[in-house]
Every structure is written in structure tokens, then in C-alpha cells.
N, C-alpha and C. Protein backbone atom coordinates (compact mmCIF):
# COMPACT_ATOMS: atom_id res chain seq x y z
N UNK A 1 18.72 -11.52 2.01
CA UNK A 1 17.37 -11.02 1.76
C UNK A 1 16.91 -11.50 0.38
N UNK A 2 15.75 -11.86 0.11
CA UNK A 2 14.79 -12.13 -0.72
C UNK A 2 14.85 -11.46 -2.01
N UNK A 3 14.64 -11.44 -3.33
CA UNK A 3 14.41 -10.45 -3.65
C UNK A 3 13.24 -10.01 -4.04
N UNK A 4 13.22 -8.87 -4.39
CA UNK A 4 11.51 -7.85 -4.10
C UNK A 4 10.44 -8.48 -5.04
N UNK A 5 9.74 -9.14 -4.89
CA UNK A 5 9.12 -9.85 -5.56
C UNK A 5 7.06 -8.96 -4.66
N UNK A 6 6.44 -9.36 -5.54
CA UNK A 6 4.97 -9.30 -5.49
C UNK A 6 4.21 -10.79 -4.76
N UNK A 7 4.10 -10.93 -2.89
CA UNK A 7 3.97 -11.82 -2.55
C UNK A 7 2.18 -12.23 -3.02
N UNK A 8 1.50 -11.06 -2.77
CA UNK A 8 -0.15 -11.35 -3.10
C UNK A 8 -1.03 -10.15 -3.60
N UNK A 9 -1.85 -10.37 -4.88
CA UNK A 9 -2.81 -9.30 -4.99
C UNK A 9 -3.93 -9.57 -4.74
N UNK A 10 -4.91 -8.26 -4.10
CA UNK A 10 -6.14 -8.15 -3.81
C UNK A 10 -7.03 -6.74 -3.83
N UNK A 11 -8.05 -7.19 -4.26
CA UNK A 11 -8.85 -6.10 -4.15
C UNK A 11 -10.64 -5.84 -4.31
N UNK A 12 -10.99 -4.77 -3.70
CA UNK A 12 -12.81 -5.07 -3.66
C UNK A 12 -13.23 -4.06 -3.78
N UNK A 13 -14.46 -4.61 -4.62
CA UNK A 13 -15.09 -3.36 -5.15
C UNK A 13 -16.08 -2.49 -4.31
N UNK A 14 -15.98 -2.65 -3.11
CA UNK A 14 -16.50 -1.63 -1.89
C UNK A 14 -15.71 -1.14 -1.45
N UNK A 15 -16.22 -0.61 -0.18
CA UNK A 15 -14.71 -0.08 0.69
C UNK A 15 -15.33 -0.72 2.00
N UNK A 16 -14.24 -1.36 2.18
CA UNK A 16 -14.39 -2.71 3.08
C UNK A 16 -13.11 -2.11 3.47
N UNK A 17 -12.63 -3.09 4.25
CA UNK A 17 -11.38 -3.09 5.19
C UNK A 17 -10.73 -4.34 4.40
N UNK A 18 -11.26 -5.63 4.54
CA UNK A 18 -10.31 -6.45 3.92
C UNK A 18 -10.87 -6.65 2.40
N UNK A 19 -9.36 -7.04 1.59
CA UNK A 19 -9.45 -6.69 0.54
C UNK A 19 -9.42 -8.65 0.08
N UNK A 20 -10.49 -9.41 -0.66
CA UNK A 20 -10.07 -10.55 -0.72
C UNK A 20 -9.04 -10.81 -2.10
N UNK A 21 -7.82 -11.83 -1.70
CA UNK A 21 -7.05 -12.15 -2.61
C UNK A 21 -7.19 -12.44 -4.39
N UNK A 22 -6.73 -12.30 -5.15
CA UNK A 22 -7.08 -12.81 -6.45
C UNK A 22 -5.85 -13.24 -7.27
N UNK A 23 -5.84 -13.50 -8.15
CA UNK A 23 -4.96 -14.16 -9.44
C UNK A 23 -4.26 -13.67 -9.86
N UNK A 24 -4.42 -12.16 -10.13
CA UNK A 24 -3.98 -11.37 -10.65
C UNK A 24 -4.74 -9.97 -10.59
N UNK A 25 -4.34 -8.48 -10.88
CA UNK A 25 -4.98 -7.28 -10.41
C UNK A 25 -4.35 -6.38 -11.93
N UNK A 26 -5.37 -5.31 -12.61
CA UNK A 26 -4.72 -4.70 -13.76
C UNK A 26 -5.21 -3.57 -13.00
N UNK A 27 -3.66 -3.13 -13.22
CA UNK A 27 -3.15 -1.45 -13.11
C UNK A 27 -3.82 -0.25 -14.13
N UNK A 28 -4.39 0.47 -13.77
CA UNK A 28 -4.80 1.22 -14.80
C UNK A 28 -4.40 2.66 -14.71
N UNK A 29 -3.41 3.24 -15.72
CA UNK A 29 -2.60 4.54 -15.49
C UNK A 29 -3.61 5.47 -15.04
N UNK A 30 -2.92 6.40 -13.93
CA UNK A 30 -3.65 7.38 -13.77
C UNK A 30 -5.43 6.97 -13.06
N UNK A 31 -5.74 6.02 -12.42
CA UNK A 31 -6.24 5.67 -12.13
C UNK A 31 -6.50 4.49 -11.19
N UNK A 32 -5.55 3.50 -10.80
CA UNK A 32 -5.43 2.42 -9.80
C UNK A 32 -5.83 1.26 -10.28
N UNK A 33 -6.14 0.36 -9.63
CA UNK A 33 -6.88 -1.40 -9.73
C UNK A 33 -7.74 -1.15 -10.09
N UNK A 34 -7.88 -1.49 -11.38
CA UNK A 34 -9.59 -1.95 -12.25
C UNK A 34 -10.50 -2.79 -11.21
N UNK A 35 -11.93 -2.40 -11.07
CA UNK A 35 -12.61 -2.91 -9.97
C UNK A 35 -12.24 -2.69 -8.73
N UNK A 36 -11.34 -1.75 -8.46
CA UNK A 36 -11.10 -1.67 -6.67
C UNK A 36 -11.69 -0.39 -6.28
N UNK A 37 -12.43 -0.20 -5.14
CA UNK A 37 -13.25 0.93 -4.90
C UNK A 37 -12.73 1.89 -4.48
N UNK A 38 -11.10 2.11 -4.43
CA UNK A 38 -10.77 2.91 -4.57
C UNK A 38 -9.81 3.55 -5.80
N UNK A 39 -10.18 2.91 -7.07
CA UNK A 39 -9.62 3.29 -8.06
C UNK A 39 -10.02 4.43 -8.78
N UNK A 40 -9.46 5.87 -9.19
CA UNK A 40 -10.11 6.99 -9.59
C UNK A 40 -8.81 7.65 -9.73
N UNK A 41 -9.49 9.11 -10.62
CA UNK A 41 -8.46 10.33 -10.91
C UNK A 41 -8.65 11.23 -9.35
N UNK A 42 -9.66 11.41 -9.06
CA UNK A 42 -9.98 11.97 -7.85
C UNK A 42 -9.90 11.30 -6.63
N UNK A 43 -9.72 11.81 -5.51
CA UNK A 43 -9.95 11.13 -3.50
C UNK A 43 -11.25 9.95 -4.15
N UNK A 44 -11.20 8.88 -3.70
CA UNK A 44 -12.07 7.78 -3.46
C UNK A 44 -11.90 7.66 -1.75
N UNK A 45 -10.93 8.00 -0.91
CA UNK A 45 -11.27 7.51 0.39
C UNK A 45 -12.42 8.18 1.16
N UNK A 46 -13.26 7.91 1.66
CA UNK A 46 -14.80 8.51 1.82
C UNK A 46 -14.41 9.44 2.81
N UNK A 47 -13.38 9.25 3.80
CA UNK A 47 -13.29 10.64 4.68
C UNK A 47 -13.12 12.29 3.77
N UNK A 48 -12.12 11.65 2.91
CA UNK A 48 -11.18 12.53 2.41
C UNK A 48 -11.99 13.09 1.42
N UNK A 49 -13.05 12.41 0.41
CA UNK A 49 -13.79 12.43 -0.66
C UNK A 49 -15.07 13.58 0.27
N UNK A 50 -15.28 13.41 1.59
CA UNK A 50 -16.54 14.22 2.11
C UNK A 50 -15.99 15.52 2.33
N UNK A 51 -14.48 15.71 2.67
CA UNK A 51 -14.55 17.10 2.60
C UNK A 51 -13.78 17.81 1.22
N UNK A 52 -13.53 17.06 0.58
CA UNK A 52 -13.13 17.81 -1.15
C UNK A 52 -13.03 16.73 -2.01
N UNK A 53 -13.88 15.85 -2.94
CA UNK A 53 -14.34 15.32 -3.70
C UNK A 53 -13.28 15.47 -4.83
N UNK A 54 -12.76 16.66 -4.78
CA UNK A 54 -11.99 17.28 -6.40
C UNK A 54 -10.42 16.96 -6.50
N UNK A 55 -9.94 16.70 -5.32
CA UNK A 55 -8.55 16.75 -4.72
C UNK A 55 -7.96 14.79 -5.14
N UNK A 56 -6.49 15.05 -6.39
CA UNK A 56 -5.96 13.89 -6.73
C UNK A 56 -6.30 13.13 -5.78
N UNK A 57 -6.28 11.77 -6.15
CA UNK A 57 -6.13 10.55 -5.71
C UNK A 57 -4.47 9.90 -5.71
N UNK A 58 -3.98 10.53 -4.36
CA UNK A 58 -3.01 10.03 -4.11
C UNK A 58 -2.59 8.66 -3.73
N UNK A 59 -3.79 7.99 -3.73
CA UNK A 59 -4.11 6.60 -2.98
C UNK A 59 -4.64 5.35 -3.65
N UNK A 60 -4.09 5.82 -5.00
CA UNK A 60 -4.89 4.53 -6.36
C UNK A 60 -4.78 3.42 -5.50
N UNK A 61 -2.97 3.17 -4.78
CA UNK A 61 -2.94 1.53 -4.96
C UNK A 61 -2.20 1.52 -3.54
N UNK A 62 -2.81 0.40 -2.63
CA UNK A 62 -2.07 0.58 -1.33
C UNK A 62 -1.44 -0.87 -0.84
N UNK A 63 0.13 -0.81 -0.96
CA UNK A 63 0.98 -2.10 -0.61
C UNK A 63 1.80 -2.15 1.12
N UNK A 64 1.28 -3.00 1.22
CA UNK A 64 2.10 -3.75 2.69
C UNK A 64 3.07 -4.69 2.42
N UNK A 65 4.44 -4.21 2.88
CA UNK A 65 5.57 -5.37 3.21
C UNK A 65 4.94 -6.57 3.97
N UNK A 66 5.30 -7.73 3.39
CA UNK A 66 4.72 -8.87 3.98
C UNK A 66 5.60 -9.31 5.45
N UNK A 67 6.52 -9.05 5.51
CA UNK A 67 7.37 -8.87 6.56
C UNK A 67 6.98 -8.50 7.59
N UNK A 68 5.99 -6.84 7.56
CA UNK A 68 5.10 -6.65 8.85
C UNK A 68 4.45 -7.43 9.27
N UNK A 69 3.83 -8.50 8.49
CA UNK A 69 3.30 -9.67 9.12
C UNK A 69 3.73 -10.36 9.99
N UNK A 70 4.72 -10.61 9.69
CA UNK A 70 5.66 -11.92 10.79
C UNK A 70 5.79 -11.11 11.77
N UNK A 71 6.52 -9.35 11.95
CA UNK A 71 6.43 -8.56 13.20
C UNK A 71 5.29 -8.13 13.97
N UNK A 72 4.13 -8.75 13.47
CA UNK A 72 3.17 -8.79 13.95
C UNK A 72 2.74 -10.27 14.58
N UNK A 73 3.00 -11.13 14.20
CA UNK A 73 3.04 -12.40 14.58
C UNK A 73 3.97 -12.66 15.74
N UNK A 74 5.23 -11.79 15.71
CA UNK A 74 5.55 -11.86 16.79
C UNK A 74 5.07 -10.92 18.03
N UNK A 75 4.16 -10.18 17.95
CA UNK A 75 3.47 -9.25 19.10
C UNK A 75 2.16 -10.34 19.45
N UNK A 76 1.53 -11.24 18.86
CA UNK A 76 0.27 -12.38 18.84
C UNK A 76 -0.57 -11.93 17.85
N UNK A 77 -0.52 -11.48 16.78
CA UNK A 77 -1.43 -10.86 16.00
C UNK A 77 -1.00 -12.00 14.53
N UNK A 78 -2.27 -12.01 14.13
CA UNK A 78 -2.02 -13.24 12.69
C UNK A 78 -3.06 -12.01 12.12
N UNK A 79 -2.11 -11.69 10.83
CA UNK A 79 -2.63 -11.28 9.97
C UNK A 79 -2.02 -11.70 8.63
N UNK A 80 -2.98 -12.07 7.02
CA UNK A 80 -2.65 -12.22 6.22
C UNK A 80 -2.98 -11.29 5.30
N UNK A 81 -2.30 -11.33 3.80
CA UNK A 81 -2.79 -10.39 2.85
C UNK A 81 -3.68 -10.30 2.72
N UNK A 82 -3.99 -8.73 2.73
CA UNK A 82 -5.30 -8.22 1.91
C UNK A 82 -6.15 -8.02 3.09
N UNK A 83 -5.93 -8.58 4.46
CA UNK A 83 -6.98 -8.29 5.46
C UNK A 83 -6.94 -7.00 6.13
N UNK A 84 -5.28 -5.90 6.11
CA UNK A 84 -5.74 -5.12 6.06
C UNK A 84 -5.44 -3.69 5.01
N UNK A 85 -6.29 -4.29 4.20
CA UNK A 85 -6.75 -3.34 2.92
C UNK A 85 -5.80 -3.15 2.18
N UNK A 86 -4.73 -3.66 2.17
CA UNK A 86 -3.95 -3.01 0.80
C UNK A 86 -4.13 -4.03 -0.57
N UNK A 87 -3.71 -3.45 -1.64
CA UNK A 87 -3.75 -4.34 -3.10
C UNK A 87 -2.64 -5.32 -3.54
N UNK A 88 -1.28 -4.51 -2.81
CA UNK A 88 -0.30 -5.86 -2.93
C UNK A 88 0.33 -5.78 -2.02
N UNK A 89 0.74 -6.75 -1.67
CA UNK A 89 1.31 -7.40 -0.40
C UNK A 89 2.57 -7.55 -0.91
N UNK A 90 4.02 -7.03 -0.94
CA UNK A 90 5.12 -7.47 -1.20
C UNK A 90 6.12 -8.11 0.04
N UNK A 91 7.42 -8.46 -0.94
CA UNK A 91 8.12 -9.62 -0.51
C UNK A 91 9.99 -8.92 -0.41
N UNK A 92 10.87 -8.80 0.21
CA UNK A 92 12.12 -8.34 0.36
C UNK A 92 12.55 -7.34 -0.33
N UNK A 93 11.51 -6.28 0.48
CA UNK A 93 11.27 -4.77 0.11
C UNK A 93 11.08 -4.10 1.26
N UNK A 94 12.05 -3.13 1.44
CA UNK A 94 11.66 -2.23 3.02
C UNK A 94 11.08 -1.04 2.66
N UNK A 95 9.21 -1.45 2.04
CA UNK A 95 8.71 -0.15 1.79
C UNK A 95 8.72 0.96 2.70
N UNK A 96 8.74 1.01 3.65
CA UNK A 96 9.17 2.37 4.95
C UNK A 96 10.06 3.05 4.08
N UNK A 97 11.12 2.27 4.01
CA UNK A 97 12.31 3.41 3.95
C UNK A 97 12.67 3.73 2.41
N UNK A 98 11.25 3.55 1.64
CA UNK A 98 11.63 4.28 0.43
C UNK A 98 11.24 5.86 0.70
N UNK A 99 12.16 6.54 -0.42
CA UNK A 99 11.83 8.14 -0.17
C UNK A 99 10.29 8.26 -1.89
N UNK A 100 9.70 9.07 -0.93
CA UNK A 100 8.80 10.09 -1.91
C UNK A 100 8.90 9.73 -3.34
N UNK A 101 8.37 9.25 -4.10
CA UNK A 101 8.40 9.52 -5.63
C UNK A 101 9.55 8.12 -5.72
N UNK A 102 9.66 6.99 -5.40
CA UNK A 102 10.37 6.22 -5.87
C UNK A 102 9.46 5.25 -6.87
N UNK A 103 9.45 4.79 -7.59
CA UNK A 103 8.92 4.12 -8.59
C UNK A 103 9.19 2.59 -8.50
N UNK A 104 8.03 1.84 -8.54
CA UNK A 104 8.71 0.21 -8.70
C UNK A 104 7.48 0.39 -9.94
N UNK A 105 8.14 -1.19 -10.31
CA UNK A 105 7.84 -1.50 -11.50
C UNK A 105 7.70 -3.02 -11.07
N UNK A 106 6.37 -3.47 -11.28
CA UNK A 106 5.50 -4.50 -10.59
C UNK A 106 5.20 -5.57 -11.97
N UNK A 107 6.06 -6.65 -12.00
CA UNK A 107 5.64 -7.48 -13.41
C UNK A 107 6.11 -6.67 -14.27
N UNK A 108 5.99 -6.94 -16.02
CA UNK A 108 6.20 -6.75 -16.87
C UNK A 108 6.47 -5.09 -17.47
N UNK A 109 5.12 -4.74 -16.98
CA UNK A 109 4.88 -3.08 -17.36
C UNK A 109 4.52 -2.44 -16.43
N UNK A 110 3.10 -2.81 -15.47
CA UNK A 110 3.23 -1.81 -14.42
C UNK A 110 3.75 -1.21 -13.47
N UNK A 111 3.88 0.45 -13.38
CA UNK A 111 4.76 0.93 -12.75
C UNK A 111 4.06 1.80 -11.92
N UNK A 112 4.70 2.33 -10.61
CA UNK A 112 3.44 2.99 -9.79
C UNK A 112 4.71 3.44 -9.17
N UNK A 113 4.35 4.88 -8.72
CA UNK A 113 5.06 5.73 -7.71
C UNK A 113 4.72 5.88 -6.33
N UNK A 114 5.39 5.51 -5.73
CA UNK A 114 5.38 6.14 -3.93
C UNK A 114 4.92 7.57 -3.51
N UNK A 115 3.62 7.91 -3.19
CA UNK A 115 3.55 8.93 -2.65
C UNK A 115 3.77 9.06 -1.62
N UNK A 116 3.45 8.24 -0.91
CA UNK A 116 3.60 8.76 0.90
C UNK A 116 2.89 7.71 1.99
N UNK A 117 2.78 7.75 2.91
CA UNK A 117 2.13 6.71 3.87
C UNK A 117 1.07 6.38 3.86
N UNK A 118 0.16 5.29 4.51
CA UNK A 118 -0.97 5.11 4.88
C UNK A 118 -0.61 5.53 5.98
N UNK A 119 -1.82 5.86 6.83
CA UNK A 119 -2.33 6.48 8.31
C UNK A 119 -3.05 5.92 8.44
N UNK A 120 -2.65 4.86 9.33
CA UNK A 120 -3.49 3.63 9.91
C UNK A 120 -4.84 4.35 10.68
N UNK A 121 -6.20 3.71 10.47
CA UNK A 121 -7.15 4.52 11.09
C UNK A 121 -8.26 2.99 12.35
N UNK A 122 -8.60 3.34 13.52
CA UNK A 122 -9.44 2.65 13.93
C UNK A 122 -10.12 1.36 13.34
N UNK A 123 -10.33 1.29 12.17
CA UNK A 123 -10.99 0.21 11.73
C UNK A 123 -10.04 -0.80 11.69
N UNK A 124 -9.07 -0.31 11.85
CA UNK A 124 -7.79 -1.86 11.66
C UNK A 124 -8.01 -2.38 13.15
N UNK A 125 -8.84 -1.82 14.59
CA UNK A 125 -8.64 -2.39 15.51
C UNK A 125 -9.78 -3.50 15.24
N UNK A 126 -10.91 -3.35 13.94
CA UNK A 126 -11.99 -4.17 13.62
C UNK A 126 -11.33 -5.56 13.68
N UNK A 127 -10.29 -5.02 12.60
CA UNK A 127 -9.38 -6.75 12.45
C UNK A 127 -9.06 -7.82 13.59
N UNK A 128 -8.47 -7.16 14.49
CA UNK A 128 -7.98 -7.51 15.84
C UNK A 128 -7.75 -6.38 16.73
N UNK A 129 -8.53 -6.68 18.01
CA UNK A 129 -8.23 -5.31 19.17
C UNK A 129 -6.96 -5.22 19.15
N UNK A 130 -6.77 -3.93 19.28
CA UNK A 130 -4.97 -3.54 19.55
C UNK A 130 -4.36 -3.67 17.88
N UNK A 131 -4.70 -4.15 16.65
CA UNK A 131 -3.82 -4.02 16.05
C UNK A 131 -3.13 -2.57 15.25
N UNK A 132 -4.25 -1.52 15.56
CA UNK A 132 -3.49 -0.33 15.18
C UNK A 132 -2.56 0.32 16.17
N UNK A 133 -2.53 0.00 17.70
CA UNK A 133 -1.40 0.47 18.15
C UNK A 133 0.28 -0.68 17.74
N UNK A 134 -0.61 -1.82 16.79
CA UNK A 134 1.02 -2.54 17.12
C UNK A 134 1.05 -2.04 15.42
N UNK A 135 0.88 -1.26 14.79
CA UNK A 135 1.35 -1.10 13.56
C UNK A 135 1.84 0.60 13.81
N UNK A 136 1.88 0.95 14.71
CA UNK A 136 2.35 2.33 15.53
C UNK A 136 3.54 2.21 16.22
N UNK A 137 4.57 2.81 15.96
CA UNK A 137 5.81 2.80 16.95
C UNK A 137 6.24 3.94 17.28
N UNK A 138 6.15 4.23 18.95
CA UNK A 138 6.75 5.73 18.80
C UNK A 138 8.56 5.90 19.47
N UNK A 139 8.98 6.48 18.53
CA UNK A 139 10.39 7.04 18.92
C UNK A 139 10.45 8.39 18.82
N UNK A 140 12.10 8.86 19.70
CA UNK A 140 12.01 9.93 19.67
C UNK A 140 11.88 11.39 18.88
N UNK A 141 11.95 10.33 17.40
CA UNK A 141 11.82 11.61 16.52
C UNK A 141 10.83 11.67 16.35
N UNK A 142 9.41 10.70 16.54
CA UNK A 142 8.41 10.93 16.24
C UNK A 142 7.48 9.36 15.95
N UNK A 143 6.40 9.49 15.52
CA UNK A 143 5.42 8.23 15.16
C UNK A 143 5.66 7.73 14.02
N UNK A 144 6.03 6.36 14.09
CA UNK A 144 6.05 5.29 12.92
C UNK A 144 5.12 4.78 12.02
N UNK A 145 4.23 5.30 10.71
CA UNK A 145 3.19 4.08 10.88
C UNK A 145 3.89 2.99 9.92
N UNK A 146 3.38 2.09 9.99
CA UNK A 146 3.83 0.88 9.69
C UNK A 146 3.07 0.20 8.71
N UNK A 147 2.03 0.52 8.35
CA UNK A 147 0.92 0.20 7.81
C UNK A 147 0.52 0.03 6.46
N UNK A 148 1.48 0.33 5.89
CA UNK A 148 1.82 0.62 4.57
C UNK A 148 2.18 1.61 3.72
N UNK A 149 2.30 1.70 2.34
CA UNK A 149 2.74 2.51 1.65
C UNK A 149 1.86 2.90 0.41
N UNK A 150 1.34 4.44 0.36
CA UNK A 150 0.13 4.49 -0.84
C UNK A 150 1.29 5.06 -1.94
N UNK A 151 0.48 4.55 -3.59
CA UNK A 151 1.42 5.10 -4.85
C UNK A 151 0.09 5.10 -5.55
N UNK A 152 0.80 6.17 -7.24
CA UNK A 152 -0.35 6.55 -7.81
C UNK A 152 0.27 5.36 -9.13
N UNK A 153 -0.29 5.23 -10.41
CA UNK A 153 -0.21 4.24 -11.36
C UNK A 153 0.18 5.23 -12.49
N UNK A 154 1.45 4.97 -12.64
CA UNK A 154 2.28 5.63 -13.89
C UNK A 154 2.25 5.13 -15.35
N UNK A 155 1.96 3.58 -15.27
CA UNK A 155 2.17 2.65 -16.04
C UNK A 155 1.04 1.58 -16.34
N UNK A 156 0.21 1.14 -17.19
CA UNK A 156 -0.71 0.43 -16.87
C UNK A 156 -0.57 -1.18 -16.97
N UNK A 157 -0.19 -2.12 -16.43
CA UNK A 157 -0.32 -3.49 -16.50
C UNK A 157 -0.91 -4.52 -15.68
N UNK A 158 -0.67 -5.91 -15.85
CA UNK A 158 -1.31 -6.88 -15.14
C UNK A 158 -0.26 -7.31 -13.98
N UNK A 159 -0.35 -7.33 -12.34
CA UNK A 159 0.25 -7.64 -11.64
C UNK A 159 0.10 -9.21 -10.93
N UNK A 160 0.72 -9.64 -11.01
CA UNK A 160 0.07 -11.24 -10.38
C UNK A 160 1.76 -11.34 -9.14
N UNK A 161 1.23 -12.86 -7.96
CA UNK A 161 1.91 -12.97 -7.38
C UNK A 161 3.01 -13.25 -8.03
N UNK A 162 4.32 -13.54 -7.43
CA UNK A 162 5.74 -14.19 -7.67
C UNK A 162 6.09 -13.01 -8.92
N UNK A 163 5.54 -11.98 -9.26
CA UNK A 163 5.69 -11.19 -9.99
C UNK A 163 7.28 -10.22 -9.43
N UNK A 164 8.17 -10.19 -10.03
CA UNK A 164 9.40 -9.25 -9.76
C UNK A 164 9.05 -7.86 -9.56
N UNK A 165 10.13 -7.44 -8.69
CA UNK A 165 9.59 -5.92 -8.53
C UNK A 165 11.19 -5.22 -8.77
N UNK A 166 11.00 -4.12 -9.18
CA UNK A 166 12.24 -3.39 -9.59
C UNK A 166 12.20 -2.23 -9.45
N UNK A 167 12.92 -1.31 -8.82
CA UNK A 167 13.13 -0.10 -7.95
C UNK A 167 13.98 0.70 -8.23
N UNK A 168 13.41 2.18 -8.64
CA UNK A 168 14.19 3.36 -9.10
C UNK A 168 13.72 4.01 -8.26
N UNK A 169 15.24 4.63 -7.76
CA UNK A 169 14.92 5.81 -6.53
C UNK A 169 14.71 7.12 -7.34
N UNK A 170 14.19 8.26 -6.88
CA UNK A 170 14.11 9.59 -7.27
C UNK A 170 15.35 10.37 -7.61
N UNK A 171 16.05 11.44 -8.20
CA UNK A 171 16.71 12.11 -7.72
C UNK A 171 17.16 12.66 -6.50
N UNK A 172 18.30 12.65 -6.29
CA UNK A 172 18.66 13.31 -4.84
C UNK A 172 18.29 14.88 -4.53
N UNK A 173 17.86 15.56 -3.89
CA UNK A 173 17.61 14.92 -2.20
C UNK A 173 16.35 14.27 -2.45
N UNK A 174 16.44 12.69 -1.25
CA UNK A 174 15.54 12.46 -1.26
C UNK A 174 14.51 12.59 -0.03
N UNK A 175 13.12 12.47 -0.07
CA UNK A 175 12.10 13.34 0.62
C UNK A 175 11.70 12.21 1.03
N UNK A 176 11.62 12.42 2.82
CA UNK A 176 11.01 11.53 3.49
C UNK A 176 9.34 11.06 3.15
N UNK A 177 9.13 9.92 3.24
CA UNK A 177 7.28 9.72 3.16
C UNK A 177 6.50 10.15 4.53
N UNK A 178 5.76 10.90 4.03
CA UNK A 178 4.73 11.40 5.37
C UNK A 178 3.30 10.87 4.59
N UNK A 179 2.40 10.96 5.92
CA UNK A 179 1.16 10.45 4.93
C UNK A 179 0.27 11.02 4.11
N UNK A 180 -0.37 10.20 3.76
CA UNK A 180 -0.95 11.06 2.27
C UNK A 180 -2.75 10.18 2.55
């Protein structure tokens, strides 16, 4: 395996679905991607923002394993970074199976914590019909999403591709990610 590296950043200052690629993206503590429309101390996601406006922003910064790509490529689905909506796209990292509160550290200084899942919503079928049931897996313990992983910004820096990523787990026990 690879190691965890930062394959692509992106981000837009609406709330769009796809996020277009860039050069580089600055982290801003306590607040998310400078210029990304969902960067704030408070909910920026407009569902979540219409029924309590006041409630953290658990969702500064939202990363997809680039890996889901290719498992999507193998169902017929071509998708690349940033098309659906996250800010970084990483590289030989099994964001799923980090627990709650794990911390990477993205480039030099910025550092951002794992809160919990994305919950893939309808507009990803905008991308391609069917692609939110193939980012869905159900087993018997329950529903997979696949879709990515939201964290808040602990640390403030500049993230660019080929950027290293470095990973501190939480204290034990550790707490499964549910979505956020």
C-alpha cells in the first residue's frame, strides 16, 4: 500500500455538488477551506443550517479516499476528484475505518479531526444515475456509506497535492464514525 499522501484539492465558493480542483487549499482553524461555501464556526450545509443555523459545523472539510474511485469504476461509474463534493481527495488511507476524533495532519501544519461520516444525499444521483446506491452497501450489521469522511480544522495550513498525510488515532476505546 501507498502511503497516505493528499491525491487532490478542491473547492467552491457556492454549494454546488462538484467542487472544481485547485493548486492548493488553506485550512483555516476552527473554520474550514478559505473560500469554500462551506467554511464556518456554525452548520453551512443548507439543510442542516434551515433547521438550526446555531449548531457547530461539524463539516468544515469533506475528504474521499481516492480508492472509492477505482471501486466505482469497477461497478461503470467514472468519477474524479472533487466531482463529488469533497475538498481532498486522498491516497493509501482507509478513511472508513478510522475511529471518531482521529486526527491527520495534511502537509506541513494542517491538522483536522475526523468527526464522522458524510450521508450521501440524492444529488450525487445528479452526477450519474445510480451513483448513490453504489456508494451504499448494505450488510448485515447495517448500511455502509462510502462517501466520505467529514473533519473539523484543528490546525491552520496550506494543503496541496502529493502533500503527506500523518495519522494519530484517539485514545482507546475507539468510537465508531456515524454520520454527522
Amino acid at each position: 500500500m501507498t502511503a497516505p499522501r493528499v491525491l487532490a484539492v478542491c473547492k467552491s465558493p457556492g454549494h454546488t455538488m462538484t467542487k472544481p480542483r485547485t493548486n492548493s487549499v488553506r485550512l483555516i482553524e476552527g473554520i474550514g477551506i478559505e473560500g469554500d461555501a462551506h467554511a464556518g464556526a456554525t452548520v453551512k450545509h443548507r439543510s442542516r443550517a434551515a433547521k438550526d443555523p446555531t449548531l457547530p459545523n461539524l463539516r468544515q472539510v469533506h475528504l474521499i479516499h481516492a480508492e472509492l474511485f477505482d471501486e466505482l469504476m469497477a461497478k461503470g461509474f467514472s468519477v474524479n476528484p472533487g466531482q463529488m463534493g469533497e475538498n481532498i481527495t486522498t491516497a493509501g488511507i482507509d478513511l472508513l475505518s478510522l475511529p471518531r476524533g482521529t486526527r491527520l495532519r495534511l502537509g506541513a501544519s494542517a491538522t483536522i479531526e475526523i468527526t464522522g461520516l458524510r450521508n450521501p444525499c440524492s444529488q450525487i444521483d445528479g452526477i450519474q444515475p445510480g451513483l448513490m446506491e453504489a456508494v451504499l452497501e448494505r450488510k448485515p450489521s447495517g448500511l455502509v456509506r462510502k462517501s466520505g469522511v467529514m473533519a473539523i480544522v484543528l490546525a491552520s495550513g496550506e494543503v496541496r497535492p502529493d502533500d503527506p498525510i500523518a495519522i494519530a488515532l484517539p485514545p482507546l476505546p475507539h468510537e465508531p464514525l456515524k454520520p454527522v
